[in-house]
Protein backbone atom coordinates (compact mmCIF):
# COMPACT_ATOMS: atom_id res chain seq x y z
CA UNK A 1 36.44 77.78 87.36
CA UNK A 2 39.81 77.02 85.80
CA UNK A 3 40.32 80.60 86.04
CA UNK A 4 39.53 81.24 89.55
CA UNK A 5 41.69 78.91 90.21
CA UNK A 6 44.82 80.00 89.10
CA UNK A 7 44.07 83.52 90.31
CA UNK A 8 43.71 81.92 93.81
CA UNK A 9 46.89 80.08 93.36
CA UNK A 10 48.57 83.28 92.22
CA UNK A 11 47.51 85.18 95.46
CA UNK A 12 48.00 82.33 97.46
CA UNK A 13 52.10 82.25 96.01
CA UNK A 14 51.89 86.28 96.66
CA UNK A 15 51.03 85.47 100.19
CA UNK A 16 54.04 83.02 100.75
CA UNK A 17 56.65 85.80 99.18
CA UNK A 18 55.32 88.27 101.30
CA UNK A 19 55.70 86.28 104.49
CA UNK A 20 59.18 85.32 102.93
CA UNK A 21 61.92 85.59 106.16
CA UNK A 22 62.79 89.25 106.81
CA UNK A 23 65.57 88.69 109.22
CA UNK A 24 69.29 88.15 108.00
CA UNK A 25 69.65 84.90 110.04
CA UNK A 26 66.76 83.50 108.43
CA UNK A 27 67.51 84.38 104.86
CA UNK A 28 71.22 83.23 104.92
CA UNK A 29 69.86 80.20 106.45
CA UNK A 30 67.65 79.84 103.21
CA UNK A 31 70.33 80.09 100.13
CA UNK A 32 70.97 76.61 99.22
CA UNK A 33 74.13 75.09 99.98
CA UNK A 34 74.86 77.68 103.05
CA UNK A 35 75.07 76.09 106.40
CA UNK A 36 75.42 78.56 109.76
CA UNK A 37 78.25 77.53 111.83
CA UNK A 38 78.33 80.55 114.67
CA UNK A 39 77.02 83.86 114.84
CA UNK A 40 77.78 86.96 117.25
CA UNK A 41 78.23 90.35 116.76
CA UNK A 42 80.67 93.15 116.29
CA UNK A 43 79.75 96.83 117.53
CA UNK A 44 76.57 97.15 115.84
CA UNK A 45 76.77 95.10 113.23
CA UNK A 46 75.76 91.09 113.21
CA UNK A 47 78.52 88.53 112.26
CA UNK A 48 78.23 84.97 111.12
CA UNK A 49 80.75 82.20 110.20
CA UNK A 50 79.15 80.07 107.16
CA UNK A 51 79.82 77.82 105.19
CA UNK A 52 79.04 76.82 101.38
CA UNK A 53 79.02 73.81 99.28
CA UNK A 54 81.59 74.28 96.24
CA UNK A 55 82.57 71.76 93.88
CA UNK A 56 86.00 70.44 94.41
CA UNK A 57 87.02 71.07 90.68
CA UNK A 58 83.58 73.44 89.07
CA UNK A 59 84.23 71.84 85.75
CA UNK A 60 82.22 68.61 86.94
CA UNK A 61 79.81 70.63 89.91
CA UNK A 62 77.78 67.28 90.59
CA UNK A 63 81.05 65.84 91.35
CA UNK A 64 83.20 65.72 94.50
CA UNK A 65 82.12 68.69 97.33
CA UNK A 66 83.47 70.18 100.12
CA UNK A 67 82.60 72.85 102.57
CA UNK A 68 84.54 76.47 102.42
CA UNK A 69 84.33 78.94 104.94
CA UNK A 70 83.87 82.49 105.17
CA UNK A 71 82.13 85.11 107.01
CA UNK A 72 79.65 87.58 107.19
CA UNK A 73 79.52 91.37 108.70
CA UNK A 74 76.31 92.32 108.30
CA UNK A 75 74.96 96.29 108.99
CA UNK A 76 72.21 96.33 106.31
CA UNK A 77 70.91 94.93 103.36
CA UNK A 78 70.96 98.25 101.69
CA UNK A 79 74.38 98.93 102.03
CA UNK A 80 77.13 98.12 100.00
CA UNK A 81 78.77 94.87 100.05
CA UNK A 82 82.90 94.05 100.17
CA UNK A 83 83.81 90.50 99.56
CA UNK A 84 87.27 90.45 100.81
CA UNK A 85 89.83 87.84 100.92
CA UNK A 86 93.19 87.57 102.77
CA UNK A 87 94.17 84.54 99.96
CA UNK A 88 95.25 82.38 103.20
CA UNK A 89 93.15 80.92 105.86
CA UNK A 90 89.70 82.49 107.43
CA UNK A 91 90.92 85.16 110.18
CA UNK A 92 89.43 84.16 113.41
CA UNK A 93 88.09 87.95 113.94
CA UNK A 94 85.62 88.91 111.80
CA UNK A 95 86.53 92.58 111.26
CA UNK A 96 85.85 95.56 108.82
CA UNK A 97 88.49 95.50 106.53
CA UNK A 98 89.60 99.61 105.03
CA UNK A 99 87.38 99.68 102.37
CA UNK A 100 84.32 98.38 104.38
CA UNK A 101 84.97 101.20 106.89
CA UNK A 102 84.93 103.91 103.44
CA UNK A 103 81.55 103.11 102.57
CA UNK A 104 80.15 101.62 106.00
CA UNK A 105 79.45 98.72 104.21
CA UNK A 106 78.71 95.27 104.41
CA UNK A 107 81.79 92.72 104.61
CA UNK A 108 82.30 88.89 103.29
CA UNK A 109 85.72 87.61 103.98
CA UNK A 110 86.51 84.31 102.73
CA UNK A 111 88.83 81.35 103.31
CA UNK A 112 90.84 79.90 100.31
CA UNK A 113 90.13 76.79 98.68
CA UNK A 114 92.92 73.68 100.59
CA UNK A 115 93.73 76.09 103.65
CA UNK A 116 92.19 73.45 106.06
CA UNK A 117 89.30 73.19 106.93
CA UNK A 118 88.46 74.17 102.88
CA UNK A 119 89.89 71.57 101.65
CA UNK A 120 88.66 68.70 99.70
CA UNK A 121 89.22 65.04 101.06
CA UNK A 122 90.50 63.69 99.32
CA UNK A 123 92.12 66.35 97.87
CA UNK A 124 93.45 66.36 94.42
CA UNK A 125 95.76 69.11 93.95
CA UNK A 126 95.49 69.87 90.19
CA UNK A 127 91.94 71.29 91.36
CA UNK A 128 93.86 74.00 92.91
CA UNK A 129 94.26 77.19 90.56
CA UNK A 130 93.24 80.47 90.10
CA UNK A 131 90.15 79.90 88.33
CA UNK A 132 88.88 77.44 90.71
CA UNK A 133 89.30 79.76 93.26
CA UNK A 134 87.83 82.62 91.29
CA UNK A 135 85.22 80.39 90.31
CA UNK A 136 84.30 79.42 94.55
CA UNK A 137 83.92 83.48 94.96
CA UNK A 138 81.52 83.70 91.76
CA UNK A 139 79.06 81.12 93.28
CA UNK A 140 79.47 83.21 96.89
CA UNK A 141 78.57 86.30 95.20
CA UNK A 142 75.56 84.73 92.90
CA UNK A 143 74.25 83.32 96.23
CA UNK A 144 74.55 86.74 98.41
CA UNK A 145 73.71 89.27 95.57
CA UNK A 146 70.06 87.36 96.30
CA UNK A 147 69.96 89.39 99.85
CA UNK A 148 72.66 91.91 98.88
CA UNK A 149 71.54 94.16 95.96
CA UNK A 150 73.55 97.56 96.23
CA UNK A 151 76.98 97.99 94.69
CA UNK A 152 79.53 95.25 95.06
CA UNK A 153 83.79 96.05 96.20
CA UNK A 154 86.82 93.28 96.29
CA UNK A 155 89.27 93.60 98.09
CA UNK A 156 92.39 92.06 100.01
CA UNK A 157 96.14 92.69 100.67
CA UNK A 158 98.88 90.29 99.02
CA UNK A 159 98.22 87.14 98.39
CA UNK A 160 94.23 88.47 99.15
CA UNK A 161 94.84 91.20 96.72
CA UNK A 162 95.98 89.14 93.65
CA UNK A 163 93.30 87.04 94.57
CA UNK A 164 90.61 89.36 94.05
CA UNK A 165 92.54 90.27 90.92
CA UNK A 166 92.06 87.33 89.52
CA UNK A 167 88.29 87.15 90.71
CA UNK A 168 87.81 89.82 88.83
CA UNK A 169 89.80 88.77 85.38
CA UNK A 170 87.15 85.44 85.23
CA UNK A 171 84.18 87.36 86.24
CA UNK A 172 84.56 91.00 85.51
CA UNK A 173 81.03 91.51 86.51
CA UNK A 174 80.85 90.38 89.89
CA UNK A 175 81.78 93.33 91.79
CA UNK A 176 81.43 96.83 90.36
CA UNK A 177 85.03 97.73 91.51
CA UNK A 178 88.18 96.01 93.28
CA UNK A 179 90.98 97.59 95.40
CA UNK A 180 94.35 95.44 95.89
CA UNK A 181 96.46 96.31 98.84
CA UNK A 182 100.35 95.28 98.29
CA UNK A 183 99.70 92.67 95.59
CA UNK A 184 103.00 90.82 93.69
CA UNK A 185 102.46 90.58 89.94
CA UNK A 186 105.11 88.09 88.90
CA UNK A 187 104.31 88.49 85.12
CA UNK A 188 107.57 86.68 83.91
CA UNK A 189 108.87 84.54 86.61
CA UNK A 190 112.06 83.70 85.42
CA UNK A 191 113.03 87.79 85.12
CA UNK A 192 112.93 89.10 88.59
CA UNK A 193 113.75 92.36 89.62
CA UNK A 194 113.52 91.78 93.40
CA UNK A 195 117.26 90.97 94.23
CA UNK A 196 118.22 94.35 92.98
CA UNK A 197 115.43 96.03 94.43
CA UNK A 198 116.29 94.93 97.85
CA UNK A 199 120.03 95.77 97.13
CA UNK A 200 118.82 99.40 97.04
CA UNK A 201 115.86 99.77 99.15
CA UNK A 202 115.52 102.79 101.19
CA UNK A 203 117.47 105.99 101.79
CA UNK A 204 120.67 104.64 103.51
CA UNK A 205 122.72 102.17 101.55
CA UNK A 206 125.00 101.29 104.59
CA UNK A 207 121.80 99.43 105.78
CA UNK A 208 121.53 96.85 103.18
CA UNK A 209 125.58 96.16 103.24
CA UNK A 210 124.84 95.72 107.06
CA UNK A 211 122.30 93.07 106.29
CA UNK A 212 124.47 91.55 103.59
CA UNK A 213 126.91 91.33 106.56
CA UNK A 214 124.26 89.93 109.11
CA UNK A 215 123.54 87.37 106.41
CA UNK A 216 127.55 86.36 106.31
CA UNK A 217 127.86 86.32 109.99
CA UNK A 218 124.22 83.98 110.36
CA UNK A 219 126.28 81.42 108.15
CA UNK A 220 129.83 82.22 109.88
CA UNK A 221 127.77 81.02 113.62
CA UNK A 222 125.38 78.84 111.68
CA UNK A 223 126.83 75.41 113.97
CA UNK A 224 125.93 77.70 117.32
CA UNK A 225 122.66 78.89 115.77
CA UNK A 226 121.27 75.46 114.83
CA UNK A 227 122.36 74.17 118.17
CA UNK A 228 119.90 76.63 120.06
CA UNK A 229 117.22 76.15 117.59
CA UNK A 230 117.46 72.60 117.78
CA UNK A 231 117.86 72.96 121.23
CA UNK A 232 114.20 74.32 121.34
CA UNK A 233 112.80 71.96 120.41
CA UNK A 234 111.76 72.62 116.37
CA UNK A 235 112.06 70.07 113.42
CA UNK A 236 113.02 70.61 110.15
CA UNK A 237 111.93 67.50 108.53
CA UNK A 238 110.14 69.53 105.34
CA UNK A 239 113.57 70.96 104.98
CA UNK A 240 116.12 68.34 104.81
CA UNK A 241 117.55 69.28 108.16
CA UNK A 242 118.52 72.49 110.46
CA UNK A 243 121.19 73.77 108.43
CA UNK A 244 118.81 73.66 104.88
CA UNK A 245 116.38 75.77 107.05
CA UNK A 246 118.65 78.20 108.41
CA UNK A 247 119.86 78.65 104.77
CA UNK A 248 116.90 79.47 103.68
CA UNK A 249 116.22 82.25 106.37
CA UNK A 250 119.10 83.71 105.93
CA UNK A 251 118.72 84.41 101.72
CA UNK A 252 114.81 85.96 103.24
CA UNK A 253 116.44 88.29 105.88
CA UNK A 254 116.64 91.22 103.79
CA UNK A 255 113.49 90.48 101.66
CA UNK A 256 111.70 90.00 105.56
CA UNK A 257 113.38 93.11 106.78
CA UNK A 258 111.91 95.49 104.17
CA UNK A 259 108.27 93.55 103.54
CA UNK A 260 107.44 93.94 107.45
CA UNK A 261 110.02 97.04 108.68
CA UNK A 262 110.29 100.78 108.27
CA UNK A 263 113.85 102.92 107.86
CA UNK A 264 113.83 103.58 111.30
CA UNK A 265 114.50 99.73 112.03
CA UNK A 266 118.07 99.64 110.25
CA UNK A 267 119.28 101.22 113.73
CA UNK A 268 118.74 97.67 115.19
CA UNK A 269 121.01 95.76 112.54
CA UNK A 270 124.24 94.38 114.11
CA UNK A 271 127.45 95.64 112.09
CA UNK A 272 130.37 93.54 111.90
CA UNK A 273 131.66 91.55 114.74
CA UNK A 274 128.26 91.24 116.10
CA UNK A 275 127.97 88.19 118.81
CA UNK A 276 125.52 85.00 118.34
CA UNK A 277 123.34 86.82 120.91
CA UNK A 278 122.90 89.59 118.93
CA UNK A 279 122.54 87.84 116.24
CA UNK A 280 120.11 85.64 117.58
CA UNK A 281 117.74 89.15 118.87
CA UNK A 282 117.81 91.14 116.05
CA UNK A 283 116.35 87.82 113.89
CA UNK A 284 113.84 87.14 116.56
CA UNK A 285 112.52 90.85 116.42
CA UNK A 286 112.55 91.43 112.99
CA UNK A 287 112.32 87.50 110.75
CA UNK A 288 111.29 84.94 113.48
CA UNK A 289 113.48 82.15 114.00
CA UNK A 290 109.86 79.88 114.03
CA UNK A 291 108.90 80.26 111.00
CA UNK A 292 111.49 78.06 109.15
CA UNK A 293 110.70 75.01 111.07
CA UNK A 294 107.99 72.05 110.00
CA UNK A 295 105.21 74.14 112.44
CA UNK A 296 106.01 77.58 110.92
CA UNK A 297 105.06 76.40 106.85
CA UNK A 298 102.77 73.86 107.06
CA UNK A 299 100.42 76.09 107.35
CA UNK A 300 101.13 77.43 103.73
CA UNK A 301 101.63 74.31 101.58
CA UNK A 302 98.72 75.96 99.63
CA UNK A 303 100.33 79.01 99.38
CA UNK A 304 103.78 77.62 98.03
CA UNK A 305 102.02 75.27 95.79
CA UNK A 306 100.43 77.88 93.96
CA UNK A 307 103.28 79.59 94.15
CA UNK A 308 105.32 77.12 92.56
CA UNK A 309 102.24 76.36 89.79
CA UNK A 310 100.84 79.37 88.74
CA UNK A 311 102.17 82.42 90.87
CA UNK A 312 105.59 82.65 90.78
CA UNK A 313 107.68 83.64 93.22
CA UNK A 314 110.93 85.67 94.26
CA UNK A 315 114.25 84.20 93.62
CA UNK A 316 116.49 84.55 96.38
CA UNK A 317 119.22 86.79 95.64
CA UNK A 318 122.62 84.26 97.01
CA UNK A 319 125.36 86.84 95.85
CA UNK A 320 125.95 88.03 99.36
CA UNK A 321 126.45 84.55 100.59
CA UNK A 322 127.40 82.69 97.58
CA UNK A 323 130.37 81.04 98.98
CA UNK A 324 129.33 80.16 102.32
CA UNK A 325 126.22 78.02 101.36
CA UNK A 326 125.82 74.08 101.31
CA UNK A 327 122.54 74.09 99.74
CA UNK A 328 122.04 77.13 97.44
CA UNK A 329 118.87 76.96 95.18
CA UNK A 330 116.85 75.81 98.51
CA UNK A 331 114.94 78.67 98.77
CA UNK A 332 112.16 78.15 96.26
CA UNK A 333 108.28 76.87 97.17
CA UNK A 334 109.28 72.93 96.35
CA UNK A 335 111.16 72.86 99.64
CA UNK A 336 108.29 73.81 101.58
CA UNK A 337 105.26 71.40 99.86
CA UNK A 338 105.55 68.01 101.28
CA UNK A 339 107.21 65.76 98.59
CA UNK A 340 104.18 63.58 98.37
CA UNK A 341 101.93 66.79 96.45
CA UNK A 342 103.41 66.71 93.31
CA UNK A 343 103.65 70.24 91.29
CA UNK A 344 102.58 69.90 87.80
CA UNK A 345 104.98 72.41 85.07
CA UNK A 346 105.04 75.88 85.54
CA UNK A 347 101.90 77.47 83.94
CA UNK A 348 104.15 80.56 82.49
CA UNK A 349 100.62 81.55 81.05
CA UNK A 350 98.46 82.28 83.98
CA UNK A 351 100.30 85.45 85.29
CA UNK A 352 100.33 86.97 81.36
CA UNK A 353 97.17 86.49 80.79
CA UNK A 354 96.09 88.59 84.09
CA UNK A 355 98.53 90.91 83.44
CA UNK A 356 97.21 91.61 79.76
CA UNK A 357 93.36 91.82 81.29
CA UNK A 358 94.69 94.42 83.98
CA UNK A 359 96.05 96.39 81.26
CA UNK A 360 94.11 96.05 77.81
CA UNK A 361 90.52 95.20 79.60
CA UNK A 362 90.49 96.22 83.46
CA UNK A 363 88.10 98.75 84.74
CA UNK A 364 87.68 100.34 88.10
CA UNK A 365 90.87 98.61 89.89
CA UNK A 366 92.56 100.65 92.67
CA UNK A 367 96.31 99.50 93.51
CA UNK A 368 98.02 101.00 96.46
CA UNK A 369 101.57 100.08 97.60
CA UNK A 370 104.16 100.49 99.54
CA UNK A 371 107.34 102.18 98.52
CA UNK A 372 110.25 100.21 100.00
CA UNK A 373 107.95 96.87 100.11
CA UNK A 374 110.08 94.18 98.21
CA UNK A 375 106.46 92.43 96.88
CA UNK A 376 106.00 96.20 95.19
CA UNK A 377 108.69 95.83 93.13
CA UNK A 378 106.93 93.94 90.60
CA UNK A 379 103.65 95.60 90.46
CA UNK A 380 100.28 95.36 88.69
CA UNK A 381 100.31 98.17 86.28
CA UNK A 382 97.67 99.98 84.13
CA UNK A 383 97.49 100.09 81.01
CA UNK A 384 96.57 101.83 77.94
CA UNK A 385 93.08 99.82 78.16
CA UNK A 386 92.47 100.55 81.51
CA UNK A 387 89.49 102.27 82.78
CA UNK A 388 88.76 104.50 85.53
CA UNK A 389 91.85 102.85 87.46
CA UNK A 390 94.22 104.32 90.18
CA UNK A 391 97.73 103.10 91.71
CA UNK A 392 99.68 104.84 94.54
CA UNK A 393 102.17 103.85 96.43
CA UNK A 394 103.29 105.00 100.20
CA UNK A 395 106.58 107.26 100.61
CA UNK A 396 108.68 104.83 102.58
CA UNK A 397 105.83 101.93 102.74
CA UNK A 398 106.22 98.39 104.04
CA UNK A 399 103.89 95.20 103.76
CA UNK A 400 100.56 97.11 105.81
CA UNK A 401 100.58 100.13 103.44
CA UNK A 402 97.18 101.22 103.10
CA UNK A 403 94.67 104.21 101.51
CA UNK A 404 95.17 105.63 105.21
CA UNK A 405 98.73 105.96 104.50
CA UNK A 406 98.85 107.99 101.53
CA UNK A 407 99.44 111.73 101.38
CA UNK A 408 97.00 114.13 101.86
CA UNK A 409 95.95 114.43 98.28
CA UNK A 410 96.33 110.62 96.99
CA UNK A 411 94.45 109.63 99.66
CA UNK A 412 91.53 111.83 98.89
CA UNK A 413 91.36 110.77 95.61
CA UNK A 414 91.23 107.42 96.12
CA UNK A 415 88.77 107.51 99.22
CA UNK A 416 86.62 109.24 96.67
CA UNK A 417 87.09 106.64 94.04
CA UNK A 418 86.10 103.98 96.82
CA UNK A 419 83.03 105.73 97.76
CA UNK A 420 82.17 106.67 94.13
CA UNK A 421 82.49 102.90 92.99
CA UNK A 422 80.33 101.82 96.12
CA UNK A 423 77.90 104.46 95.68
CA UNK A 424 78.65 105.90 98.98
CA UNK A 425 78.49 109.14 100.45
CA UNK A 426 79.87 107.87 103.69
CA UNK A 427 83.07 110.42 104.94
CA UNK A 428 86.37 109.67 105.33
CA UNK A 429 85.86 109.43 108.87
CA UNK A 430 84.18 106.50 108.55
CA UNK A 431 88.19 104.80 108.53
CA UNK A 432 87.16 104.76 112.80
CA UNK A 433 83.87 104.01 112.55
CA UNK A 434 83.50 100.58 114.47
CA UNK A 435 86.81 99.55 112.76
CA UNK A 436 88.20 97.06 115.39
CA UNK A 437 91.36 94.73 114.22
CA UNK A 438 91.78 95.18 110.40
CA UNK A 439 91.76 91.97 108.85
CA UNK A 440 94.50 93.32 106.35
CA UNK A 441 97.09 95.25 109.26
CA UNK A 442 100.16 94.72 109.46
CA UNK A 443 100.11 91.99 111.71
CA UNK A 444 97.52 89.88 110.10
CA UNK A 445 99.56 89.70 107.20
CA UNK A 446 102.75 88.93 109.12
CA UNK A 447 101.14 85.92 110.66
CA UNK A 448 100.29 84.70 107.34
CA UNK A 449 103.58 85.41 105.85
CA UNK A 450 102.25 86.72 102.21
């Protein structure tokens, strides 16, 4: 009898697995700790905005939660999967990033742990580093591979490039493959090459001497320029004042110029003698005169935290401008955290010890930059450990440079080492295929800056 009655519990448990939910809805609904917040759709494909309980600092995981958001593009469970990251905020459109549209694959995109509303409350900012983050996309990817069982890609562009860099330096074995779009690799902060970089970006030197000179000329008007902007209506309360955050803008012009323009663009810089009005134009077309104001980086306290933490960050060349600056040093990620999140040291070790996994232990990494980019000036680079790794970099790229972008014969290669990774057949005409707004264009990384 005993016996009989486990064999009729057994069936009766193959009965329940069999009936378990077969659509997507139902069986996102059903991994614990994911909550459904919307749901639509996007050509053919089904989207979802979710969220999932993470521990605030995954050290102590029955401690202190909070909710992070991402999203879902869903074609089929037998395609690949992406999990892509922008390293900022969640995009409001959910949209096929480039490597997505390779393979025809499935897409997660996720937000960043503390940009709002993935943020724990309180917060405590020492639980915001690069493992903790690594470690939110490791519980994602445990919970999804549970629907999701073909091959896995990263992905993201800047800030969401080193991002899935470091994903993959914590948990090698996540994805099968990663490919980082424009991502910074600030290895030794204190030695940076980006100053003289910038100094001889692109193929006409009498460009950058014409910035130098819009940068004189900024400070030169700077009583007329704060008077419109203040005159406008921003504040400039995280800066110390108008003229700090005019300053500031001015020693990013020519970084700004070159991360977001093209060669053709140095037509449009004012030589000498240029008036306050066209002054005023050529920095609203090309930097954004909002930015620099308490609205423009509040958004990115997270950003410049980490920045200031872990990261690293550019130091703003001031030769140029030297003598005509009240506040020189300003432009460094303190000024823009409120002064109530304190920064803990420097960790000088985070970025080495990344930098040694990319080159002694990395496998299956694709890199793609962009040539006169001032973020691709200090590049990830492989190594003599490196396996089955590409890195390219666009003739005359900015900030958006992409596969797409590459010549003829890079761009084959590394469309074929997408698809091979993925274990996808899908053509490179797949790039069209329902692509819609790329989370990682141009644009979308303008408006976040990175």
């Amino acid at each position: 009898m005993a016996f009989g009655l486990a064999t009729t519990q057994v069936l009766a448990t193959a009965a329940v697995s069999s009936a378990a939910p077969s659509d997507i809805k139902d069986r996102i609904a059903a991994l614990p700790g994911v909550r459904i917040i919307s749901e639509g759709t996007s050509g053919t494909a089904r989207t979802f905005v979710l969220g999932i309980q993470q521990p605030a600092d995954h050290r102590r995981p029955r401690g202190q939660q909070f909710e992070q958001r991402f999203s879902l593009l869903h074609k089929d469970d037998s395609k690949p999967m992406v999990l892509h990251t922008s390293g900022y905020n969640l995009s409001g459109t959910i949209s096929a990033s480039e490597p997505a549209r390779l393979v025809d694959g499935n897409q997660l995109s996720v937000e960043q742990r503390f940009f709002t509303p993935s943020r724990p409350a309180p917060a405590d900012w020492d639980d915001l580093n690069i493992w903790q983050a690594a470690s939110d996309h490791h519980r994602i990817v445990l919970a999804f591979k549970r629907i999701y069982r073909a091959k896995w890609l990263s992905t993201g562009a800047s800030k969401g490039g080193m991002t899935s860099i470091y994903h993959r330096r914590f948990f090698p074995r996540d994805v099968d493959a990663t490919i980082a779009y424009v991502a910074p690799n600030d290895v030794v902060n204190d030695h940076d090459v980006y100053g003289e970089f910038i100094r001889n970006v692109g193929n006409d030197p009498t460009c950058n001497r014409r910035l130098e000179g819009v940068q004189r000329q900024l400070l030169q008007n700077r009583d007329a320029l704060v008077q419109r902007l203040e005159a406008r209506g921003y504040t400039y309360k995280q800066f110390g004042g108008a003229h700090r955050a005019l300053e500031v803008l001015v020693l990013d012009t020519p970084f700004t110029f070159w991360q977001y323009g093209t060669q053709d663009q140095c037509a449009l810089v004012p030589g000498a003698g240029a008036s306050v009005d066209d002054l005023w134009t050529f920095i609203d077309k090309t930097v954004g005169w909002d930015f620099y104001t308490d609205a423009g980086v509040a958004p990115y306290d997270t950003y410049y935290y980490q920045a200031g933490t872990q990261l690293g960050w550019p130091e703003a060349d001031e030769s140029a401008v030297r003598d005509l600056l009240r506040y020189p040093g300003s432009s460094v990620p303190r000024t823009m955290v409120p002064a109530e999140i304190e920064f803990p040291r420097f960790d000088r070790y985070a970025m080495k010890d990344v930098d040694r996994w990319v080159r002694y232990e990395g496998s299956r990494l694709l890199f793609v930059y962009g040539q006169n980019d001032p973020w691709s000036a200090e590049p990830f680079r492989l190594g003599p450990g490196t396996r089955d790794s590409l890195a390219f970099a666009v003739p005359g790229g900015n900030h958006g440079s992409n596969i797409a972008k590459l010549p003829e014969k890079e761009r084959a290669a590394a469309t074929a080492a997408v698809q091979r990774w993925a274990g996808a057949s899908t053509s490179a005409s797949a790039l069209s295929l329902e692509a819609g707004p790329d989370p990682d264009s141009l644009d979308a990384l303008r408006a976040r800056r990175g």
